[in-house]
C-alpha atoms as a PDB file:
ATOM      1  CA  UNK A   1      11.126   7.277 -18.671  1.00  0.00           C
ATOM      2  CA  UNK A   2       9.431   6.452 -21.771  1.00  0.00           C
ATOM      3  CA  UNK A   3       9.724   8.318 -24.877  1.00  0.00           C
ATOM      4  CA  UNK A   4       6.383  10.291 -23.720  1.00  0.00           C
ATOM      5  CA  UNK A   5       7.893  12.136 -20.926  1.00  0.00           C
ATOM      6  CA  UNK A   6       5.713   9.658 -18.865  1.00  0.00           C
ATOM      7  CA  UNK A   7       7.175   6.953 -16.511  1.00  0.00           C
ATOM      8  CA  UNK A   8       7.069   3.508 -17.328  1.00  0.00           C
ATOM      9  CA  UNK A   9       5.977   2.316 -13.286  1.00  0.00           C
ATOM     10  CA  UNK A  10       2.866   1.289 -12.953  1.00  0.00           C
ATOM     11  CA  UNK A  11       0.535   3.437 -11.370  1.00  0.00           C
ATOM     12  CA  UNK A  12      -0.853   2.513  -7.440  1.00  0.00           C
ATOM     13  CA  UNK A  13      -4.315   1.329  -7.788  1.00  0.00           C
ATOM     14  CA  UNK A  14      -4.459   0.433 -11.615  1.00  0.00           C
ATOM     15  CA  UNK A  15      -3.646  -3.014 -13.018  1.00  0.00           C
ATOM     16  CA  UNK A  16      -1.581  -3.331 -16.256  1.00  0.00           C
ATOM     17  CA  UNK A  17      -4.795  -3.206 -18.301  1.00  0.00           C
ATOM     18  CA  UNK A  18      -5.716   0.235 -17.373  1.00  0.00           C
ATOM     19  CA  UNK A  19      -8.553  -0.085 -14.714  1.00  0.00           C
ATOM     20  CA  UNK A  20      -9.218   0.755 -11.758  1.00  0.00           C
ATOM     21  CA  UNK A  21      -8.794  -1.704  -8.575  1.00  0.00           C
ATOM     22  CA  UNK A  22     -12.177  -0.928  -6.895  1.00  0.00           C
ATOM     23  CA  UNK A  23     -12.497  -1.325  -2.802  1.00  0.00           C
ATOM     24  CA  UNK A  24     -14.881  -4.260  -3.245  1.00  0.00           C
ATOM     25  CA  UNK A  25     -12.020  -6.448  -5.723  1.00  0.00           C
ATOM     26  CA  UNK A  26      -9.668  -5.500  -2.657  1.00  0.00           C
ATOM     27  CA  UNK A  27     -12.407  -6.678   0.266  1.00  0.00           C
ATOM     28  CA  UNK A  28     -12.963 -10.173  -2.024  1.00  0.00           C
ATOM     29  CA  UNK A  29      -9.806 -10.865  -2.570  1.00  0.00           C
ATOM     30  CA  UNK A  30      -9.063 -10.239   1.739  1.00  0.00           C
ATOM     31  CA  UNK A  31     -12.047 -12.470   2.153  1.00  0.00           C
ATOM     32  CA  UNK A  32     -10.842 -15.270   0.391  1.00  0.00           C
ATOM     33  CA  UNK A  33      -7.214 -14.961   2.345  1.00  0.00           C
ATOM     34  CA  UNK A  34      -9.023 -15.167   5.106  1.00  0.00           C
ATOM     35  CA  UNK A  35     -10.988 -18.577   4.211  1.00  0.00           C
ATOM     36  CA  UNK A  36      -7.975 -19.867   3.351  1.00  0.00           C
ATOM     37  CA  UNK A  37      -6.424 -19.517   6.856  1.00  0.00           C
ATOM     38  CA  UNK A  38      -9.559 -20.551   8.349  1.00  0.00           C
ATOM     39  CA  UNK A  39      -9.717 -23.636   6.774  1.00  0.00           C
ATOM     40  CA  UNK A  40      -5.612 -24.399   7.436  1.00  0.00           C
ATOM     41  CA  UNK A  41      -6.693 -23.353  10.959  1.00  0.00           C
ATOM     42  CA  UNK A  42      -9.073 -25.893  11.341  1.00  0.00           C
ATOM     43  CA  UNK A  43      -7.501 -28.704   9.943  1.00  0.00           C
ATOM     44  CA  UNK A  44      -4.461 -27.948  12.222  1.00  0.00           C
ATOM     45  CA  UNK A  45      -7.067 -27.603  15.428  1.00  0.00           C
ATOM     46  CA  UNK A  46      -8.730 -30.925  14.128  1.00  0.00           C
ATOM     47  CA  UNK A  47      -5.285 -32.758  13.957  1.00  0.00           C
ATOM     48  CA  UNK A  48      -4.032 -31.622  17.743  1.00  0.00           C
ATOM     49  CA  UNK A  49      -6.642 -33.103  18.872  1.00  0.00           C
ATOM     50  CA  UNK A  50      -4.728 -34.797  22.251  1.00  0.00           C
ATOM     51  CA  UNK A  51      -5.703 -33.073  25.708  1.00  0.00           C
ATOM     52  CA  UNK A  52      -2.871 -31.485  27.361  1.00  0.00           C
ATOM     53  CA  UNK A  53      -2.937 -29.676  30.990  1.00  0.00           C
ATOM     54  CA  UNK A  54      -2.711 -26.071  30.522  1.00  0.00           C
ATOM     55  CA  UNK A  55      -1.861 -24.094  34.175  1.00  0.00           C
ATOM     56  CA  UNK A  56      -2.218 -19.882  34.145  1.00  0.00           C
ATOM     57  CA  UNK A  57      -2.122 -17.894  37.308  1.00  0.00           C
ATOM     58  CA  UNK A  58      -3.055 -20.950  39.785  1.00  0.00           C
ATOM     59  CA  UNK A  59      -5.369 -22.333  37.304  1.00  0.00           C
ATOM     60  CA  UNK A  60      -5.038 -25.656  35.664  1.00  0.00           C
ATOM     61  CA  UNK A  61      -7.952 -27.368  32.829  1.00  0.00           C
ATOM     62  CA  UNK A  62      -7.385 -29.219  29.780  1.00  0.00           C
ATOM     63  CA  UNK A  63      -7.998 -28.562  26.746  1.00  0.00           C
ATOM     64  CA  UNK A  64      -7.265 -29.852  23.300  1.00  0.00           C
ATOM     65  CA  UNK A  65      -3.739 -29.067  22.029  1.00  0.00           C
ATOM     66  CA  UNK A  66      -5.166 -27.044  19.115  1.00  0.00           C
ATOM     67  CA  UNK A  67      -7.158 -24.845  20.798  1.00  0.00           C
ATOM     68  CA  UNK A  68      -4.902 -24.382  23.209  1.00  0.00           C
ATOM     69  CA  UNK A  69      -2.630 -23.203  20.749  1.00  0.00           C
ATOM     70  CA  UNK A  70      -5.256 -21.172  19.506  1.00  0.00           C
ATOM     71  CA  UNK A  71      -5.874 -19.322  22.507  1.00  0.00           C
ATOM     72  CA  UNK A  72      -2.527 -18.520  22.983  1.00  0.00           C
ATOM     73  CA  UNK A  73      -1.962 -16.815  19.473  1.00  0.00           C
ATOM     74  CA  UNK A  74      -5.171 -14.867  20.240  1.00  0.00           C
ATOM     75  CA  UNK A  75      -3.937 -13.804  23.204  1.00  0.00           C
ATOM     76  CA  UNK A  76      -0.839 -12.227  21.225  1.00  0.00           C
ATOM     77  CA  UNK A  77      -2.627 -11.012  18.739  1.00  0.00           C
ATOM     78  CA  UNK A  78      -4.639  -9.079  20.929  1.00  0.00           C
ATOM     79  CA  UNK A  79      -1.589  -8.258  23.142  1.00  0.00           C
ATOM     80  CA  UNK A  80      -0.213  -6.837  19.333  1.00  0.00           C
ATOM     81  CA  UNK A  81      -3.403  -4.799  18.503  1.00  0.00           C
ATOM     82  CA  UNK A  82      -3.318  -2.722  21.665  1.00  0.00           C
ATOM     83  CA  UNK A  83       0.342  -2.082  21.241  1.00  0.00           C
ATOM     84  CA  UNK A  84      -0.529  -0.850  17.808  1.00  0.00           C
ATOM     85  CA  UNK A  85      -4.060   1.035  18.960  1.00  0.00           C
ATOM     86  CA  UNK A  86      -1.609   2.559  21.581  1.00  0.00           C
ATOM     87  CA  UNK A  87       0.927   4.128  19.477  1.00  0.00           C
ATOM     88  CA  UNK A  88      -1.888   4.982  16.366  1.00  0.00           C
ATOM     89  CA  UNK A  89      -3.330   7.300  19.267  1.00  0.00           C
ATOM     90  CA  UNK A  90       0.035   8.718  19.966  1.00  0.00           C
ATOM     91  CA  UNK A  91       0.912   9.824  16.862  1.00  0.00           C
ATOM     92  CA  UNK A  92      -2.918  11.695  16.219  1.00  0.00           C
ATOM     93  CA  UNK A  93      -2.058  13.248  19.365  1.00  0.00           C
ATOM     94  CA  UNK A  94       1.444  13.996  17.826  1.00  0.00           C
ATOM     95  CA  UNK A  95      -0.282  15.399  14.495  1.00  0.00           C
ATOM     96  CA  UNK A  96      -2.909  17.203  16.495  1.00  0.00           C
ATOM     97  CA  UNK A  97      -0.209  19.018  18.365  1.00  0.00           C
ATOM     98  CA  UNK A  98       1.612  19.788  15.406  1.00  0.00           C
ATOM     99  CA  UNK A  99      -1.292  21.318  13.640  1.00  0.00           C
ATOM    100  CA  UNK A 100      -2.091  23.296  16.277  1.00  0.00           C
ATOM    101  CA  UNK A 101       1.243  24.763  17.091  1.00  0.00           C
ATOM    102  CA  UNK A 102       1.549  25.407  13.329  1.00  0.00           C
ATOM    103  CA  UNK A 103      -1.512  27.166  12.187  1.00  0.00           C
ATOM    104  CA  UNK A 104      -2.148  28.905  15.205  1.00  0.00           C
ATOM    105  CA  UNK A 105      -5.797  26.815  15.123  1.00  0.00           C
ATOM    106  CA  UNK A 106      -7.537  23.424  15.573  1.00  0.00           C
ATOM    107  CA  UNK A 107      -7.692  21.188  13.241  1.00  0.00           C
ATOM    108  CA  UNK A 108      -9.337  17.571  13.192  1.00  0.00           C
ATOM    109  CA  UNK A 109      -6.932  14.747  12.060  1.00  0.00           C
ATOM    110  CA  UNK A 110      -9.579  11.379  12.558  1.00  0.00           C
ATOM    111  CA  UNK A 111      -8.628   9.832   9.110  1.00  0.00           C
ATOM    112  CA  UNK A 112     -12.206  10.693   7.969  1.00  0.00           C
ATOM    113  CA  UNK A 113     -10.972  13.428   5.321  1.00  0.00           C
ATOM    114  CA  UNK A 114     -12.394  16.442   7.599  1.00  0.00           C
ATOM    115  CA  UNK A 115     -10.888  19.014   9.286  1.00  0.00           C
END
């Protein structure tokens, strides 16, 4: 604690200077993440370039090591994103329940600040 009664953490959202981190710094600063792994991505897609035999359910092709690679890490992160959509609904329906049971009404819980 500082001498203030105030506490000497920094505050969520605010840089050291004082301002506010808007949405938009936040979105730039994702986008330009995102470039970067797109253009590590490519390289690494452009330097497994050798075909190799891929075989899936009875099905064989070939396809450039890279991409295969790439469609395989899709595939999980797909496989990952339902997992996660899955248990996201489970716990509104969780919170839904609760609300109900505890207020005696209904309440919407969709994230979107209305209920």
């Amino acid at each position: 604690m500082a001498r203030n009664g105030t506490s000497d953490q920094a505050t969520p959202g605010v840089d050291q200077g004082g301002s506010k981190r808007s949405r938009t710094a936040w979105i730039w600063s994702s986008v330009i993440i995102a470039f970067i792994v797109l253009v590590f991505l490519l390289i690494f897609i452009l330097q497994n370039v050798q075909s190799v035999t891929v075989r899936f359910l009875g099905l064989a092709g070939t396809l450039p090591l890279g991409v295969a690679m790439l469609f395989s890490v899709i595939g999980g992160a797909l496989l990952v994103a339902l997992a996660g959509t899955a248990r996201i609904l489970q716990l509104r329906r969780e919170a839904r329940k609760a609300a109900h049971s505890s207020n005696g009404t209904t309440k919407r819980i969709d994230g979107d600040g209305e209920h």
